[in-house]
Every structure is written in structure tokens, then in C-alpha cells.
N, C-alpha and C. Protein backbone atom coordinates (compact mmCIF):
# COMPACT_ATOMS: atom_id res chain seq x y z
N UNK A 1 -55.35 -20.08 33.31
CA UNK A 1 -56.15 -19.58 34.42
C UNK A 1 -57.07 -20.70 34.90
N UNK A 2 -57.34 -20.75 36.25
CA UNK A 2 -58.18 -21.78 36.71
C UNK A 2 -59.31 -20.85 37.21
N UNK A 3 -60.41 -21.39 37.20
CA UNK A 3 -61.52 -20.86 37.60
C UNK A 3 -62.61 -22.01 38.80
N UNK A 4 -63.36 -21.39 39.65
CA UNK A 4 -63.64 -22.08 40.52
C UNK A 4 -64.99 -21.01 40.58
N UNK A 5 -66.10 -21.83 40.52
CA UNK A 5 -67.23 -21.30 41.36
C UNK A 5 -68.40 -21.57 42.56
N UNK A 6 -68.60 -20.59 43.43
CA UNK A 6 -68.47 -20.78 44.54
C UNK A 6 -69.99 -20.15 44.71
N UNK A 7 -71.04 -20.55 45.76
CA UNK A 7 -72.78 -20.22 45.64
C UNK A 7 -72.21 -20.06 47.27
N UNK A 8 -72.27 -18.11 47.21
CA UNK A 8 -72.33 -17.95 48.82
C UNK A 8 -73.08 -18.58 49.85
N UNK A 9 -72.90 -18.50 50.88
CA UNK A 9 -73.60 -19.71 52.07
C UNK A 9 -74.30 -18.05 52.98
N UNK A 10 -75.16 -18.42 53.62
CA UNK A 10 -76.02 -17.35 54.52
C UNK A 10 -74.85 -17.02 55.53
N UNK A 11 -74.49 -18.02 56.11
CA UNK A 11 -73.23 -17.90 56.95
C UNK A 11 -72.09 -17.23 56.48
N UNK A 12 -71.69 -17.04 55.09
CA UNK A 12 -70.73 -16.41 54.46
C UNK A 12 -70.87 -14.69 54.81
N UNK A 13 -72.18 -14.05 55.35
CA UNK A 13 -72.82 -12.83 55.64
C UNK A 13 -72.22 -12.20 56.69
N UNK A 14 -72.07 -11.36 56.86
CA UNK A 14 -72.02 -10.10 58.10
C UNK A 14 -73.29 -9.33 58.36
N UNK A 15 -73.36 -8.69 59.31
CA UNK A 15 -74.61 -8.05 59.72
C UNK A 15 -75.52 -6.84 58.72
N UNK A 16 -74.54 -6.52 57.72
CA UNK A 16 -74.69 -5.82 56.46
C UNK A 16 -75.01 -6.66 55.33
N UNK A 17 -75.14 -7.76 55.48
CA UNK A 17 -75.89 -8.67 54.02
C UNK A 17 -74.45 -8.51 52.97
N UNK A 18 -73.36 -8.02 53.36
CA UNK A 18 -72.40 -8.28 52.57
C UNK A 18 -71.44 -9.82 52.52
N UNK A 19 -70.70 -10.18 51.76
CA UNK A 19 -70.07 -11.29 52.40
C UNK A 19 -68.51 -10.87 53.29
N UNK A 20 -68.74 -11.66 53.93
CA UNK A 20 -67.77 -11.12 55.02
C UNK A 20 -66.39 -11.02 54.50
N UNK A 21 -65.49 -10.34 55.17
CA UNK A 21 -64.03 -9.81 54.64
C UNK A 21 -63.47 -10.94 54.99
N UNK A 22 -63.52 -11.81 55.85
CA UNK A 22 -62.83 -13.26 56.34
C UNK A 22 -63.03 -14.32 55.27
N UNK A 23 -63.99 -14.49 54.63
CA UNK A 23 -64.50 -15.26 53.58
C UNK A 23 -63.28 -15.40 52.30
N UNK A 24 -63.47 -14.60 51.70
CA UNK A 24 -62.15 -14.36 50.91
C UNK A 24 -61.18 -15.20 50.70
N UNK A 25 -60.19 -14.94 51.80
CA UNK A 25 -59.15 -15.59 52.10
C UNK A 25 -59.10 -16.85 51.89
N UNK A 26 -60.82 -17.66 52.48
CA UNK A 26 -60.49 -18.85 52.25
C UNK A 26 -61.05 -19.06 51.21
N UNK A 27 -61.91 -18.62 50.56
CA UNK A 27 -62.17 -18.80 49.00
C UNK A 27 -61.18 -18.92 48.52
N UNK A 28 -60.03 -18.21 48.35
CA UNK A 28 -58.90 -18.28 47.65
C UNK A 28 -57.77 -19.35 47.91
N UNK A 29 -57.99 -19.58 48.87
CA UNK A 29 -57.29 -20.63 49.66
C UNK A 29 -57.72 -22.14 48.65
N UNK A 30 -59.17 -22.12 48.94
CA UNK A 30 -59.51 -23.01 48.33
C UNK A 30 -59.56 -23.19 46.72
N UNK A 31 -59.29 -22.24 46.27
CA UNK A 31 -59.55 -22.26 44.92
C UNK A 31 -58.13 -22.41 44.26
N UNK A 32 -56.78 -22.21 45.06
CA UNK A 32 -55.72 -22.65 45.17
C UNK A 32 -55.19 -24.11 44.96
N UNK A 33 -56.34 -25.15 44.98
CA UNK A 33 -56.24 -26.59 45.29
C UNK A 33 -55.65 -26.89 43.74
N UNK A 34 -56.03 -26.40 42.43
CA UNK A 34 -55.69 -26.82 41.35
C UNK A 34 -53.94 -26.67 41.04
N UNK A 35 -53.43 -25.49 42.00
CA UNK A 35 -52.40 -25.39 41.72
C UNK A 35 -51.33 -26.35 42.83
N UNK A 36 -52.15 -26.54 43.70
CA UNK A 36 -51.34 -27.78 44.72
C UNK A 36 -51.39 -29.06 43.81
N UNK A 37 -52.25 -29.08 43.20
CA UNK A 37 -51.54 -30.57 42.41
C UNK A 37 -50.76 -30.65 41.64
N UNK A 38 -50.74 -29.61 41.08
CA UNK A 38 -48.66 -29.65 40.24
C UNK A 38 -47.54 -30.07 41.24
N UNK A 39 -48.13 -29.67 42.91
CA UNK A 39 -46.72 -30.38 43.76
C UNK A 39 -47.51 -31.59 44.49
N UNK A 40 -48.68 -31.69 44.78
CA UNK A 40 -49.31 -32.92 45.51
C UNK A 40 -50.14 -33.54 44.26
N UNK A 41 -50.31 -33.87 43.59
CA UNK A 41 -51.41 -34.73 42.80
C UNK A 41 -52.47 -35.33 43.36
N UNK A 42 -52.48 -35.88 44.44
CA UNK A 42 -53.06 -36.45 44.91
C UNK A 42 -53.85 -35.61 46.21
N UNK A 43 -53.30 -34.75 47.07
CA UNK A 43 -53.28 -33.63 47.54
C UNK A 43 -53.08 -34.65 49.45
N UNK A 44 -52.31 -35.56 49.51
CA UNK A 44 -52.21 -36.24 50.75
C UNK A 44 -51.42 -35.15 51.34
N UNK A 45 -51.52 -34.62 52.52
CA UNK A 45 -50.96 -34.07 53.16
C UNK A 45 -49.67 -34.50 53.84
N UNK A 46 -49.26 -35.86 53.36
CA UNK A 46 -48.09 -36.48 53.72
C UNK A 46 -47.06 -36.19 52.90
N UNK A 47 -47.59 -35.71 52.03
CA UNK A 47 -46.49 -35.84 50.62
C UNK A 47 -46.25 -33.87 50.84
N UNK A 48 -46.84 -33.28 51.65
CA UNK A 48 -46.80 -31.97 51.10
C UNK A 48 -45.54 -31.37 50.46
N UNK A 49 -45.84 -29.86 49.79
CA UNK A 49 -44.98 -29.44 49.57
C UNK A 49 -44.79 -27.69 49.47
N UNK A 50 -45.74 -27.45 49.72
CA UNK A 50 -46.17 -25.95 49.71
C UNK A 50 -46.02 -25.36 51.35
N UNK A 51 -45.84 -24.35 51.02
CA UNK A 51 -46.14 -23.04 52.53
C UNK A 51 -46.79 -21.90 51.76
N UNK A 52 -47.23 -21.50 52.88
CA UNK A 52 -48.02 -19.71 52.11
C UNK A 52 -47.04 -18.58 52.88
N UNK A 53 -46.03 -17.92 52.54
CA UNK A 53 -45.57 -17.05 53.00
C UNK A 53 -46.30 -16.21 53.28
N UNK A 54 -47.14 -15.54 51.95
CA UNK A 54 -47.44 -14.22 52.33
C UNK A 54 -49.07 -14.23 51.98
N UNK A 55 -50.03 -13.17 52.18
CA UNK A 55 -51.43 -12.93 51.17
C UNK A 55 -51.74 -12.03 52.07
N UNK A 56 -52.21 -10.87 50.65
CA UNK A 56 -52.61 -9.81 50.49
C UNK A 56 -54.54 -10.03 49.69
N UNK A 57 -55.16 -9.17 50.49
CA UNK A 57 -56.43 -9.26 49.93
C UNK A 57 -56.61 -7.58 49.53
N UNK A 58 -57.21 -6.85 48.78
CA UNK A 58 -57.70 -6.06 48.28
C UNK A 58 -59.56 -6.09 48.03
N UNK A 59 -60.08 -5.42 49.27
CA UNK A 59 -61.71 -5.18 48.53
C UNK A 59 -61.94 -4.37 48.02
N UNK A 60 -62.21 -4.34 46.63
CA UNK A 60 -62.42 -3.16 45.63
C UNK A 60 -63.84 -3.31 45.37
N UNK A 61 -64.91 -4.20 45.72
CA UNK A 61 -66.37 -3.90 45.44
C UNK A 61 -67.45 -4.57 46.34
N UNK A 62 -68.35 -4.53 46.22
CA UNK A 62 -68.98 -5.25 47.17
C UNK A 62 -70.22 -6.87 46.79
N UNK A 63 -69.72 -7.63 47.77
CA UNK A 63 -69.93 -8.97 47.49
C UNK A 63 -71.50 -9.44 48.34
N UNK A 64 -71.96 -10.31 47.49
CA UNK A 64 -73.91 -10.32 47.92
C UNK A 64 -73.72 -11.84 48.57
N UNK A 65 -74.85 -12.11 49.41
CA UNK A 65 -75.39 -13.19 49.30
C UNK A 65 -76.43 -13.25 48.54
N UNK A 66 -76.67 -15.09 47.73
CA UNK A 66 -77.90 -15.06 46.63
C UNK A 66 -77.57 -14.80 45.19
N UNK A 67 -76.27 -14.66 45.24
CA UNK A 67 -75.46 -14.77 43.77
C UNK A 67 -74.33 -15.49 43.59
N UNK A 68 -74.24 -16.42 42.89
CA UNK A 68 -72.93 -17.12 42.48
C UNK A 68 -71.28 -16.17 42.38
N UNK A 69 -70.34 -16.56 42.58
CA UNK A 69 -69.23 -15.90 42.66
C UNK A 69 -68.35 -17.01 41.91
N UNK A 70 -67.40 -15.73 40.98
CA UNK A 70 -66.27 -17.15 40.35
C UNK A 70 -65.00 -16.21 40.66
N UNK A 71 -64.51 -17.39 40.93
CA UNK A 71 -62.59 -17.42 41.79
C UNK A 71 -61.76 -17.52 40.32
N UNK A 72 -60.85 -16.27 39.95
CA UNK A 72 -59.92 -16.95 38.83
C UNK A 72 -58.49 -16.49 39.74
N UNK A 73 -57.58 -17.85 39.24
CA UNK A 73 -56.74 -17.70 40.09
C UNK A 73 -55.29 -18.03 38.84
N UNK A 74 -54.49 -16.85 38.72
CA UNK A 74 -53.57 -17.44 37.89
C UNK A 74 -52.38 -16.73 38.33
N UNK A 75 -51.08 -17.34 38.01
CA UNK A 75 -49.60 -17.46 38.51
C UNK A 75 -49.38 -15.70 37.86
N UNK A 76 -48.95 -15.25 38.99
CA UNK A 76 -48.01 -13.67 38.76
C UNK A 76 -46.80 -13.60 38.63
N UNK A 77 -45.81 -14.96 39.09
CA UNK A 77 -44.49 -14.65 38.72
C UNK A 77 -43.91 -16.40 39.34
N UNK A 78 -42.84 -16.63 39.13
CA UNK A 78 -41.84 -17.96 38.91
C UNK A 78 -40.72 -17.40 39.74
N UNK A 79 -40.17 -18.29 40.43
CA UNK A 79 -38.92 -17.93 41.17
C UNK A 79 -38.32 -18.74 41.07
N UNK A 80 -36.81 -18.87 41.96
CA UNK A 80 -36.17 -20.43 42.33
C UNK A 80 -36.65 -21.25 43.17
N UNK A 81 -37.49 -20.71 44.16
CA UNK A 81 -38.26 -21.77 45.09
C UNK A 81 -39.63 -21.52 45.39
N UNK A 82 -40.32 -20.25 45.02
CA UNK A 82 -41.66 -19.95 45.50
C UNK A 82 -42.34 -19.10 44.22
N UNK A 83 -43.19 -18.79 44.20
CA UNK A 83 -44.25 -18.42 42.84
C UNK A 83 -45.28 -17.54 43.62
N UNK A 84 -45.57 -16.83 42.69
CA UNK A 84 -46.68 -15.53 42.98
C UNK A 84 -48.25 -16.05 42.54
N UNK A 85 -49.19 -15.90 43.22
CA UNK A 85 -50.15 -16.47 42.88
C UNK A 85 -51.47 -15.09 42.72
N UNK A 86 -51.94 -14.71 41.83
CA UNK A 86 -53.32 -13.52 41.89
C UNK A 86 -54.16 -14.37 41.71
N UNK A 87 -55.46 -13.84 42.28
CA UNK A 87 -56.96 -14.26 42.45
C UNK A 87 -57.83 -13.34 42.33
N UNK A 88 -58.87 -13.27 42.11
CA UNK A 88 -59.76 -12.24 42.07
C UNK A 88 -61.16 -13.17 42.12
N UNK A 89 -62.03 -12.37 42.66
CA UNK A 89 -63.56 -12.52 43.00
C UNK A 89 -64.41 -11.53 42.06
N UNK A 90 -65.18 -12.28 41.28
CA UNK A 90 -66.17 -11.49 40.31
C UNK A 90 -67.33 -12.40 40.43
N UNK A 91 -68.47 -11.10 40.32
CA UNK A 91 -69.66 -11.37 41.00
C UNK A 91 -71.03 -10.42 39.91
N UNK A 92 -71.23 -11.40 39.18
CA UNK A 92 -72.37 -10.27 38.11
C UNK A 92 -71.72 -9.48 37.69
N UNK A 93 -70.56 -9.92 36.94
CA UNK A 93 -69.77 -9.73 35.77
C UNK A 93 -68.50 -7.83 36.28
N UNK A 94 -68.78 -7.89 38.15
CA UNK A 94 -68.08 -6.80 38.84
C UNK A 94 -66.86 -7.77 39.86
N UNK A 95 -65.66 -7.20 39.38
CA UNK A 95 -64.86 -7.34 40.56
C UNK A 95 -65.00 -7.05 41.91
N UNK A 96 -64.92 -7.78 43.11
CA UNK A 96 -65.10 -7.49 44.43
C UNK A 96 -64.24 -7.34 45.25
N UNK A 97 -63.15 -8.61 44.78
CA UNK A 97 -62.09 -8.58 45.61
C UNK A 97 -60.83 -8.95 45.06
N UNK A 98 -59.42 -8.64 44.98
CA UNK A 98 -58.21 -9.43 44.52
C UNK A 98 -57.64 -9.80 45.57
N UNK A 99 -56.27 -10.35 45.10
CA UNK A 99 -55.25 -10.63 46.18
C UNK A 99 -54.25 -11.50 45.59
N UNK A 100 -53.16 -11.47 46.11
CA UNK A 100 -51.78 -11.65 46.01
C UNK A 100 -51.74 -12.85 47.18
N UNK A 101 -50.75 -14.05 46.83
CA UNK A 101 -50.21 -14.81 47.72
C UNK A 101 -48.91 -15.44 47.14
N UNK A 102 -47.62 -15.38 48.26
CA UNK A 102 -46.56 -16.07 47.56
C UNK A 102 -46.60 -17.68 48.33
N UNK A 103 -46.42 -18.70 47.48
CA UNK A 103 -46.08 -19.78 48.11
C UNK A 103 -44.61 -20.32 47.84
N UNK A 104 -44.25 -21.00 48.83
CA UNK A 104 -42.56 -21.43 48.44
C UNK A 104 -43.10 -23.26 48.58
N UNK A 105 -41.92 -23.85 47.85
CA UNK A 105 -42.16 -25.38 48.18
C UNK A 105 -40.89 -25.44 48.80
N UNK A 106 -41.45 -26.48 50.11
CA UNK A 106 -40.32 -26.42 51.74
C UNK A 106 -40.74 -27.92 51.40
N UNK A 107 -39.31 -28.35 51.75
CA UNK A 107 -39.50 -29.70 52.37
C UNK A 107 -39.17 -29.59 54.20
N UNK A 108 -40.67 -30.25 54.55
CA UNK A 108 -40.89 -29.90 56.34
C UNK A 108 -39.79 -30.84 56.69
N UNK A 109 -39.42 -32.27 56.45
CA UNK A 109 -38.21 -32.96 56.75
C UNK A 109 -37.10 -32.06 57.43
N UNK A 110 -36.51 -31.51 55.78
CA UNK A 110 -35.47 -30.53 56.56
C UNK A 110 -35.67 -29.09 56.71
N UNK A 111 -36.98 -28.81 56.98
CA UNK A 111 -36.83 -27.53 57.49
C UNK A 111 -36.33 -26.45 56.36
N UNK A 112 -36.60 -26.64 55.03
CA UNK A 112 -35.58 -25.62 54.38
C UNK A 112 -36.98 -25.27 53.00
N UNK A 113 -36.56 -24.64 52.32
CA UNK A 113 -36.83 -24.31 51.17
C UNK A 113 -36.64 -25.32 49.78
N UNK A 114 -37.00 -25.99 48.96
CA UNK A 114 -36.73 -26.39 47.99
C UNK A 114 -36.87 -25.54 46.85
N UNK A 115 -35.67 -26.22 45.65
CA UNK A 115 -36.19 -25.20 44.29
C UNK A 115 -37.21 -25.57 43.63
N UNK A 116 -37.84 -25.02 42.61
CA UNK A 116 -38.69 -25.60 42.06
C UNK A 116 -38.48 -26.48 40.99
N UNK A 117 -38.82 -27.44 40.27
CA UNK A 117 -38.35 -28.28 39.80
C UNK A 117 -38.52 -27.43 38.25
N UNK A 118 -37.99 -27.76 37.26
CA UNK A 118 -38.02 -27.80 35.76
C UNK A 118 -39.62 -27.89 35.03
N UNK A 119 -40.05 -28.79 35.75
CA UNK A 119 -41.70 -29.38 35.02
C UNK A 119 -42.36 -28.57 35.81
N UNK A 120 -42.43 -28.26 37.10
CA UNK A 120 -43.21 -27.69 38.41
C UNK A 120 -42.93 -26.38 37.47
N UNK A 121 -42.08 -25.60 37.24
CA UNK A 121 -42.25 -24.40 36.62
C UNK A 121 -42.62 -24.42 35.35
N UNK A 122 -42.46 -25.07 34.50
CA UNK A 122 -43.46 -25.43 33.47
C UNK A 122 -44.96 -25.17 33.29
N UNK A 123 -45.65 -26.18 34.68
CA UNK A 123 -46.72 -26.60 34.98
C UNK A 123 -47.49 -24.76 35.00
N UNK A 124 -45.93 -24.34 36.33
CA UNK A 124 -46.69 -22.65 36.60
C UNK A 124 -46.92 -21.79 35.06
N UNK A 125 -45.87 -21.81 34.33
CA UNK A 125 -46.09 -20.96 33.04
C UNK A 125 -47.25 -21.09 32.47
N UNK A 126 -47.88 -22.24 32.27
CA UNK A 126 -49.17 -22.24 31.80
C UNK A 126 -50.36 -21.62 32.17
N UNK A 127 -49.85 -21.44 33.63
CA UNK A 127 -51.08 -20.67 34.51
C UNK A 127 -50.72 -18.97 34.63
N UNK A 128 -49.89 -18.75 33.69
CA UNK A 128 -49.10 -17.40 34.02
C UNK A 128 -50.33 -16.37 33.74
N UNK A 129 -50.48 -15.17 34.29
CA UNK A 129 -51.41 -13.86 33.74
C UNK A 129 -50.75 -13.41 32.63
């Protein structure tokens, strides 16, 4: 499991002092970066190798500004070319938010899908739930 923590921003707010439902997404997005270096190491956007097919968010509690938040983000499943990724947002020891994202590794060259390599799924098992 990778973990990432994140000190909401005032701007992160909606007119309800909650953190906004848009926020999320890219929290998770970002907290995603540990698992792009099993295909980018370096994370050059020249070399890429990822797409985000899909993401699903779930708000199951409610998120503050003025409190630290930690991102755990670990692998839900292994395929031949794309992997399941869960995340969740916990906040003073309460879940706020989950979510689901599948990524596939495409090579943009040709336009297609690649498999995942032997070590690249390796790399994912370690991060498995």
C-alpha cells in the first residue's frame, strides 16, 4: 500500500466548509504517481505508458478543511494489459471517500494497448489489497 498525505488548501472548500467533490479525483490522481513509476521511473511524459480508462469516486463521509488527510492507494486486481487501482481518503482516523480506477498501459505510437510486462505485474502484486 502506498500512502500519501495531503494538508487541505482553503481553496480545496465549497461554500459548506466541506472539501469539494472535485478535489478527490485529483487527490487520487495524484497520489497515483507512486504507481506510475513501475511504468515511468522517471515520470517524463515522453516515455509514457499509462491511460485511465475508467474512475469511480464514492463519498461515504464528510471531508474538513484544517485537518490533514491521508490517500492509501493499493492495486485491486492484475490483468493482461490494465490493473485495478482502490484509494480511499481518511481523515481523523474516518473514511470520507473511496474510489476505483482502471488503468491500461497503451503505447500512444501505435495506438493500441500493451500487455503488461512479467516485472510490471510483479511490481503490482506487491501493492495488491
Amino acid at each position: 500500500m502506498f500512502t500519501q498525505q495531503i494538508s487541505p488548501a482553503f481553496y480545496d472548500t465549497d461554500g459548506l466548509g466541506h472539501i469539494n467533490n472535485t478535489r478527490v479525483p485529483q487527490w487520487f490522481e495524484a497520489a497515483r504517481n507512486d504507481l506510475f513509476k513501475i511504468f515511468t521511473p522517471d515520470l517524463d511524459m515522453k516515455k509514457w505508458q499509462l491511460i485511465l480508462a475508467r474512475i469511480e469516486v464514492d463519498f461515504v463521509g464528510e471531508l474538513f478543511y484544517g485537518s490533514d488527510v491521508e490517500i492509501r492507494t493499493t492495486v485491486s486486481r492484475i490483468g493482461g494489459s490494465s490493473f485495478g487501482v482502490h484509494q480511499e481518503v481518511w481523515q481523523n482516523g474516518s473514511l470520507g471517500a473511496k474510489g476505483e480506477a482502471t488503468m491500461v498501459r497503451y503505447d500512444f505510437a501505435a495506438g493500441k494497448t500493451m500487455p503488461l510486462s512479467e516485472e510490471q505485474k510483479a511490481q503490482l502484486q506487491a501493492h495488491m489489497q
